[in-house]
Structure formats: C-alpha cells, structure tokens
Protein backbone atom coordinates (compact mmCIF):
# COMPACT_ATOMS: atom_id res chain seq x y z
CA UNK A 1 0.00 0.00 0.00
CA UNK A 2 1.38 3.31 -0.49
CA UNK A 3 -0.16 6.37 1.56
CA UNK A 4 0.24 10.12 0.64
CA UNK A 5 -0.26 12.98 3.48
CA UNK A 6 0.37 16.69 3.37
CA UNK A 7 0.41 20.08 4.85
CA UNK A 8 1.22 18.79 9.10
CA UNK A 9 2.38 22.84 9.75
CA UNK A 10 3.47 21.45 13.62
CA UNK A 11 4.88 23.81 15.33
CA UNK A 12 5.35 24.88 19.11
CA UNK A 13 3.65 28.02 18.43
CA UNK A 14 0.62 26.44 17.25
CA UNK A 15 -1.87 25.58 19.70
CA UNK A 16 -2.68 22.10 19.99
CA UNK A 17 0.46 20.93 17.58
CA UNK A 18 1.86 18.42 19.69
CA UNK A 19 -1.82 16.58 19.95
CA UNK A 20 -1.76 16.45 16.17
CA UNK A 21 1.71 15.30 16.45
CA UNK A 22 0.16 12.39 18.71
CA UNK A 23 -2.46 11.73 15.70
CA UNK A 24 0.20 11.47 12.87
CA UNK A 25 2.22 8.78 15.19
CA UNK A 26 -1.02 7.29 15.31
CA UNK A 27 -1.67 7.05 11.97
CA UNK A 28 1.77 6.04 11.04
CA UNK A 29 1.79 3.15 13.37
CA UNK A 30 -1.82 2.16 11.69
CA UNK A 31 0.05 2.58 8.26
CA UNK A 32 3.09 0.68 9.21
CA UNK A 33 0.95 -2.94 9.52
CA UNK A 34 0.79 -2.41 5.36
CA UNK A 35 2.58 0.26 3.88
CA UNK A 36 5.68 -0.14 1.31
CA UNK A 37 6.15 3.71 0.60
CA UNK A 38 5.16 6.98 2.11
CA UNK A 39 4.90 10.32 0.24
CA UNK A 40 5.10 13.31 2.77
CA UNK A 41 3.89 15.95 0.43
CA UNK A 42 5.01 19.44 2.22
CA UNK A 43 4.76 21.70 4.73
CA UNK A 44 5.01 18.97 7.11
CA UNK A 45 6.52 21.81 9.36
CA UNK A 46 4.98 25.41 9.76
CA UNK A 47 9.02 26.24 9.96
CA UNK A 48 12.12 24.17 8.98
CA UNK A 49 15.16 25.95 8.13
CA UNK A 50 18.52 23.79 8.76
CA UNK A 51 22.02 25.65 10.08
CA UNK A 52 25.09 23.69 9.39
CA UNK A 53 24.91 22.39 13.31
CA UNK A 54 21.28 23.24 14.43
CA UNK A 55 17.59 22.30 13.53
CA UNK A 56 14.45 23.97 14.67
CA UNK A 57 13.44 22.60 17.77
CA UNK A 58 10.31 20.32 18.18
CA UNK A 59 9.03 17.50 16.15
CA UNK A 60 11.10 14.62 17.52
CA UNK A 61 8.82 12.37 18.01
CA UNK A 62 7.72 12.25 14.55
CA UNK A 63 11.26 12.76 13.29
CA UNK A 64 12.43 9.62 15.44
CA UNK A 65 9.41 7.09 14.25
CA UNK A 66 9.70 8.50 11.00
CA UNK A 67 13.74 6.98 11.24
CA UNK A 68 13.11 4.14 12.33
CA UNK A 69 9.93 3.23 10.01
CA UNK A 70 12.71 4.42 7.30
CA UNK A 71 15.24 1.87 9.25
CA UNK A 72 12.92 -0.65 8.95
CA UNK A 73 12.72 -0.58 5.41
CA UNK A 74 9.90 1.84 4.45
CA UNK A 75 10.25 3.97 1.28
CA UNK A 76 9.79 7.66 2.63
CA UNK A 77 9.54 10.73 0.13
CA UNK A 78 9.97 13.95 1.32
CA UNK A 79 8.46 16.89 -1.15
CA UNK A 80 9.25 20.41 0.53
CA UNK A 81 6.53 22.77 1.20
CA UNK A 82 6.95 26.19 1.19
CA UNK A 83 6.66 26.47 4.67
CA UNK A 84 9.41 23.77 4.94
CA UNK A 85 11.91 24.24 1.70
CA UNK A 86 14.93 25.07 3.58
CA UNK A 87 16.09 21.39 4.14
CA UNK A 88 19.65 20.61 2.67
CA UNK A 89 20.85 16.90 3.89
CA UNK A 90 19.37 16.27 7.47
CA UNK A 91 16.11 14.86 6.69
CA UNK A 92 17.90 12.80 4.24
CA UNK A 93 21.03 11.71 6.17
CA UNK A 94 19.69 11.43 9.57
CA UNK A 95 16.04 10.65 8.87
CA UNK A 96 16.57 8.58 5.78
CA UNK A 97 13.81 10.31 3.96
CA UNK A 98 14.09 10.79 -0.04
CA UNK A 99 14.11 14.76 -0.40
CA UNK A 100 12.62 16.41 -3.94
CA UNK A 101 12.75 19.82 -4.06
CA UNK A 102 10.67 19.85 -7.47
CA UNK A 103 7.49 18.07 -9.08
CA UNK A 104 8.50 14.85 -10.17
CA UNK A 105 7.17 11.72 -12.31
CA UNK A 106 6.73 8.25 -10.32
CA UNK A 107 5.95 5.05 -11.98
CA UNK A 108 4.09 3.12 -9.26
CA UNK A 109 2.32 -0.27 -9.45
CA UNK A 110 1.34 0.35 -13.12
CA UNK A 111 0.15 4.06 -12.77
CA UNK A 112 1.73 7.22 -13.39
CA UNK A 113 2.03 10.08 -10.30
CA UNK A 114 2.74 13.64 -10.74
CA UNK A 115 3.55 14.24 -7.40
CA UNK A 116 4.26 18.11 -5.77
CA UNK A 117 3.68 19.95 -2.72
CA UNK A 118 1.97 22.59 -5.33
CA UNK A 119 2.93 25.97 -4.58
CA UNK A 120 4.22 28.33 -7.33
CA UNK A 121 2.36 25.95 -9.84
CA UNK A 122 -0.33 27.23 -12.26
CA UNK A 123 -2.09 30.49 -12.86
CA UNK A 124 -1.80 33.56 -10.72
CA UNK A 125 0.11 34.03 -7.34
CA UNK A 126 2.40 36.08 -9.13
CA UNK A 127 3.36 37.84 -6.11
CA UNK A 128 4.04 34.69 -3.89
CA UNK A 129 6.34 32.86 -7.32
CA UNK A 130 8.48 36.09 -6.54
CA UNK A 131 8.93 35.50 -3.26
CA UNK A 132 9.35 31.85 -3.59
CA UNK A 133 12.24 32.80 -5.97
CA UNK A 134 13.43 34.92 -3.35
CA UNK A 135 13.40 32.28 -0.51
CA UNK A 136 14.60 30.37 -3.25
CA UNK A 137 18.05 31.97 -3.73
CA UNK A 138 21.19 30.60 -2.47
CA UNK A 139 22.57 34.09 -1.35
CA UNK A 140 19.36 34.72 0.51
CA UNK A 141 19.46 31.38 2.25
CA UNK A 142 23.54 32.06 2.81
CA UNK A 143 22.55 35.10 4.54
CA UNK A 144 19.74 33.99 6.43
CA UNK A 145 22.05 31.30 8.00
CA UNK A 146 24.51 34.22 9.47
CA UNK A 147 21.67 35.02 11.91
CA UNK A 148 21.62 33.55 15.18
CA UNK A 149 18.72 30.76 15.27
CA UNK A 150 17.12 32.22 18.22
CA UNK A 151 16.34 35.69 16.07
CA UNK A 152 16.33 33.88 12.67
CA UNK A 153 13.82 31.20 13.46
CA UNK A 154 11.83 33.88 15.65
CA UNK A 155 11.50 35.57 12.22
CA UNK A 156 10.64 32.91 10.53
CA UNK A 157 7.52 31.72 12.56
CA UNK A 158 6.34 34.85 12.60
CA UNK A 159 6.42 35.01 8.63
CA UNK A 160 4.89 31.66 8.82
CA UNK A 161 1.81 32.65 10.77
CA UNK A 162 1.33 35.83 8.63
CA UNK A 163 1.75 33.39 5.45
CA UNK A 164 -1.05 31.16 6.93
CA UNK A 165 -3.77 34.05 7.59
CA UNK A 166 -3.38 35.73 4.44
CA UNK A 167 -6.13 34.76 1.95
CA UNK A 168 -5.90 31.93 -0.86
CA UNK A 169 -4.76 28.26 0.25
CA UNK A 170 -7.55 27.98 2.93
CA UNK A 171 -10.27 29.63 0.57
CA UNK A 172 -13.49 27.79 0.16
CA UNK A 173 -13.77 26.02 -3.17
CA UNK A 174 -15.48 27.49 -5.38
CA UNK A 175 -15.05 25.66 -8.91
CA UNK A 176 -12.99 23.83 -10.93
CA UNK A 177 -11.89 27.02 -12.36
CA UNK A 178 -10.55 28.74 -10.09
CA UNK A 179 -8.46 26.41 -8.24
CA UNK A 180 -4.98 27.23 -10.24
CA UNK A 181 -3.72 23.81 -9.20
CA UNK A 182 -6.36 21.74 -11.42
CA UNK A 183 -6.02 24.05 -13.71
CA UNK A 184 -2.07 23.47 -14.16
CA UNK A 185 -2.85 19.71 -14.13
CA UNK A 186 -5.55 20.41 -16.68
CA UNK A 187 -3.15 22.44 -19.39
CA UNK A 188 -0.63 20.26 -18.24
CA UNK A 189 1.14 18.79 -22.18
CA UNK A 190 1.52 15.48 -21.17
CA UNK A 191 -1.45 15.12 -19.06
CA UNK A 192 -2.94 12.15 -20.66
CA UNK A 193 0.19 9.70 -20.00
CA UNK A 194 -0.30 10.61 -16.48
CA UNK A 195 -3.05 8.55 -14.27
CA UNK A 196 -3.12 11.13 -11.11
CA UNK A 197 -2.27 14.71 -10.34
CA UNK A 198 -1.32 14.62 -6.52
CA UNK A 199 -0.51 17.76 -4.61
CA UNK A 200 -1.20 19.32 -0.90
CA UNK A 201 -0.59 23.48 -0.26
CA UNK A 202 -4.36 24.38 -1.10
CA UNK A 203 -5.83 22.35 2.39
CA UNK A 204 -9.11 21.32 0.66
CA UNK A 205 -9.51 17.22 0.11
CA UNK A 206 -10.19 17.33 -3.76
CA UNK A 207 -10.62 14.64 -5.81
CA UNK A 208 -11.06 15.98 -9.81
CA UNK A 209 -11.03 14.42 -13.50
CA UNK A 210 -9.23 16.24 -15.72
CA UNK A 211 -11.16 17.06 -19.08
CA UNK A 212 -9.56 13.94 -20.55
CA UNK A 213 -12.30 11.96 -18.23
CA UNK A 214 -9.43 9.81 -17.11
CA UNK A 215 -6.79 11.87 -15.17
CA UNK A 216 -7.50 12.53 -11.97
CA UNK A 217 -6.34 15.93 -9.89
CA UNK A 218 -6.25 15.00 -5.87
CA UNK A 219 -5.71 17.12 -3.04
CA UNK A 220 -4.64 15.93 0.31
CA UNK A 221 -6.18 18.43 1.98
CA UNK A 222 -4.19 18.93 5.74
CA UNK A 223 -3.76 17.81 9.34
CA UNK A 224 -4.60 21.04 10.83
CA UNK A 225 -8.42 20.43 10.51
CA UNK A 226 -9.35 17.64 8.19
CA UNK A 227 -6.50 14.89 9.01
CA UNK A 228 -7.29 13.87 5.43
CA UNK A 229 -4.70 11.39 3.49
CA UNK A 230 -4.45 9.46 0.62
CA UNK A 231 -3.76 5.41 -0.03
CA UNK A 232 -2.96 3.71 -3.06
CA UNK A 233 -3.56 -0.34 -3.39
CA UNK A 234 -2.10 -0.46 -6.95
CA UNK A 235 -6.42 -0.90 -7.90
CA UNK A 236 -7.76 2.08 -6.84
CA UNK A 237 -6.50 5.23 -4.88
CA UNK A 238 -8.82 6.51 -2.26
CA UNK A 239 -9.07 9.58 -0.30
CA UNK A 240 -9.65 8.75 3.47
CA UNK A 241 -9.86 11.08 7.03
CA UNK A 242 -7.85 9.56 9.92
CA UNK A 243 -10.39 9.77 13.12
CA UNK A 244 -12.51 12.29 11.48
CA UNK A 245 -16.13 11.23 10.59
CA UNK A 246 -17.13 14.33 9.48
CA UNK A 247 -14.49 14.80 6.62
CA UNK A 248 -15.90 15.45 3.26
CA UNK A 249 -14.22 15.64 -0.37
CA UNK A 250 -15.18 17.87 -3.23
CA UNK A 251 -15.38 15.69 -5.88
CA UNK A 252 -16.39 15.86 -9.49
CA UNK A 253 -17.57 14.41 -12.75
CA UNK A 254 -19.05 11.28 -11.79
CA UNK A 255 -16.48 9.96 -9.35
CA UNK A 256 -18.01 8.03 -6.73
C-alpha cells in the first residue's frame, strides 16, 4: 500500500500541535501494519530551516518514528513545502527520507504520479512565485544562516503565521476554475500519459477528473483540521480522514 499525506504545519507556536503530532504517530503506526512507501507531500513543518549544526526545535517524536519506520525498510519521500523548503541533507542523512525539491514523475504499481507539494504551480500568485524565488536563492538562504537561530527562526515563525492568515490556500472552493492547481494539471502537455495529479498546499480534500475523463487531480487536503490522506492499493487510490467522521471531499464528474 502506499499512503500520501500533506500540509502537518506542527509547530510549538501552534496551539494544539503536539496533539496532532500524537495523531500522525497514530496514523503512522496504523500505516506501518501495510505500507511499502510513504509520500510526505510538504509543509510537514509550519518552519524548517537547517544551520550547518542546528535544527528547529520540536518534532522529535515524529522525526524519530519516521527513522526508524525508514530503518525498517519503508520507502519515505519527502516533497518540501513552502513552509518547509529550507532542508539541505538532514532529513535525508539522519532521517533517511528521499528529499525532492521539485514536481517529479513516479511510476508506481502500473500508474503514473505527478507528485508536488503545489505551490508556485499554475495560474496567478504572481506575487508569492516572486517571493518563492526569493526564498529560493542561495545568497538569501547564505545570509539567512549568518543570523543567530534564536532571532532567525523567531522571524521565521512569525512570517509563517502571517503566510497562513493571508487569503488563498484555505479559501473555500469554489469551482474547478478557479483552483490554479487543477487548472495546471488540466493544461498540463503530457497530461494524458499521467493517471493522477497529486498535490497538498491548497488544504481542501479534492478529488477531480481532468477534461480527458481519465486523469484525476487530488488534493490531500491537511492535518490542521481535516487529518485527510491518501492510499494507493495499486487498484484504486482513495481519499480517506484519519479519526474524522465528518471529513468530506469535493469531488467531481461522476467519481463516486
């Protein structure tokens, strides 16, 4: 079985964080009994940004069942969100995670995945591409890292929780044409070689067909609210809540 999940934001500063942290190791040990790979799918962390010798503090319980699921043998992807983009070799070296800092093309159990966190993808947003490109920059990160954590990370958070109120990701849906992210998968050229469109960033659980009435666009949705993931049997991929009766997903076109 192979699970997706997206868009954790844990953080100290966030009020109940380490209660959702207590759900995800949860649902991990659930996922353990049958999974063969996991695809973390961004913004896992409100804040990540690693110094040469320090992390953010926080998050070591999931970091240290997340090693040893990975030292067991699980297949863990790690796509960067843009909350979390500022990982350079620790989640890899010491975690054991798989780290892709762009979209990427997965062949697995006879279907095809285009798999990214989603943000800076599609129409519009011009103003948040720029500062992704910003963030983005290897002088800006080199100078970032010259500020002691306990000021840089400070900043950081704080950036973070103004990111997360600002209007857009957590908007209501509201049509298949406005959400930029279908839309990319929709005017995407080689969209009909590809069997599913899987992102997180836009926290709605969304499960699309493309125009082509084969390719699918999902969502993940997020952990914040919904504790909505994703699980793939190499049949059928299904979108599913993790102790959450009252989930729901938008869905479209005559999916069931």
């Amino acid at each position: 079985m192979i699970y997706f999940a997206s868009d954790f934001h844990l953080s100290p500063d966030i009020p109940h964080s380490k209660e959702e942290e207590a759900h995800i190791l949860s649902w991990l040990d659930e996922i353990s009994r049958d999974a063969t790979r996991l695809f973390l799918m961004g913004d896992v962390f409100d804040f990540w940004f690693e110094y040469r010798q320090v992390v953010p503090k926080g998050h070591v319980r999931l970091l240290g069942r997340l090693a040893r699921m990975a030292d067991e043998g699980l297949d863990i992807h790690f796509f960067p969100g843009n909350h979390d983009q500022w990982t350079f070799g620790y989640l890899r070296e010491e975690i054991g995670m798989q780290v892709h800092h762009q979209p990427e093309v997965f062949e697995l159990m006879g279907k095809t995945f285009f798999l990214g966190h989603g943000d800076g993808l599609g129409p519009g947003d011009y103003g948040y591409k720029r500062i992704k490109k910003l963030f983005g920059n290897s002088i800006a990160r080199w100078i970032f890292r010259w500020i002691h954590p306990d000021l840089g990370v400070r900043l950081a958070r704080l950036w973070s929780k103004t990111s997360r109120k600002k209007p857009g990701q957590d908007q209501a849906f509201s049509g298949k044409e406005n959400e930029w992210l279908y839309q990319f998968a929709n005017n995407h050229p080689e969209k009909d070689r590809i069997d599913y469109f899987i992102f997180g960033h836009r926290h709605i659980p969304m499960d699309l067909l493309l125009d082509n009435h084969r390719t699918r666009y999902i969502n993940l949705g997020e952990w914040m609210h919904a504790r909505s993931f994703a699980r793939f049997d190499g049949q059928e991929l299904t979108l599913g809540f993790y102790k959450n009766e009252g989930g729901k997903v938008i869905r479209g076109d005559n999916l069931q």
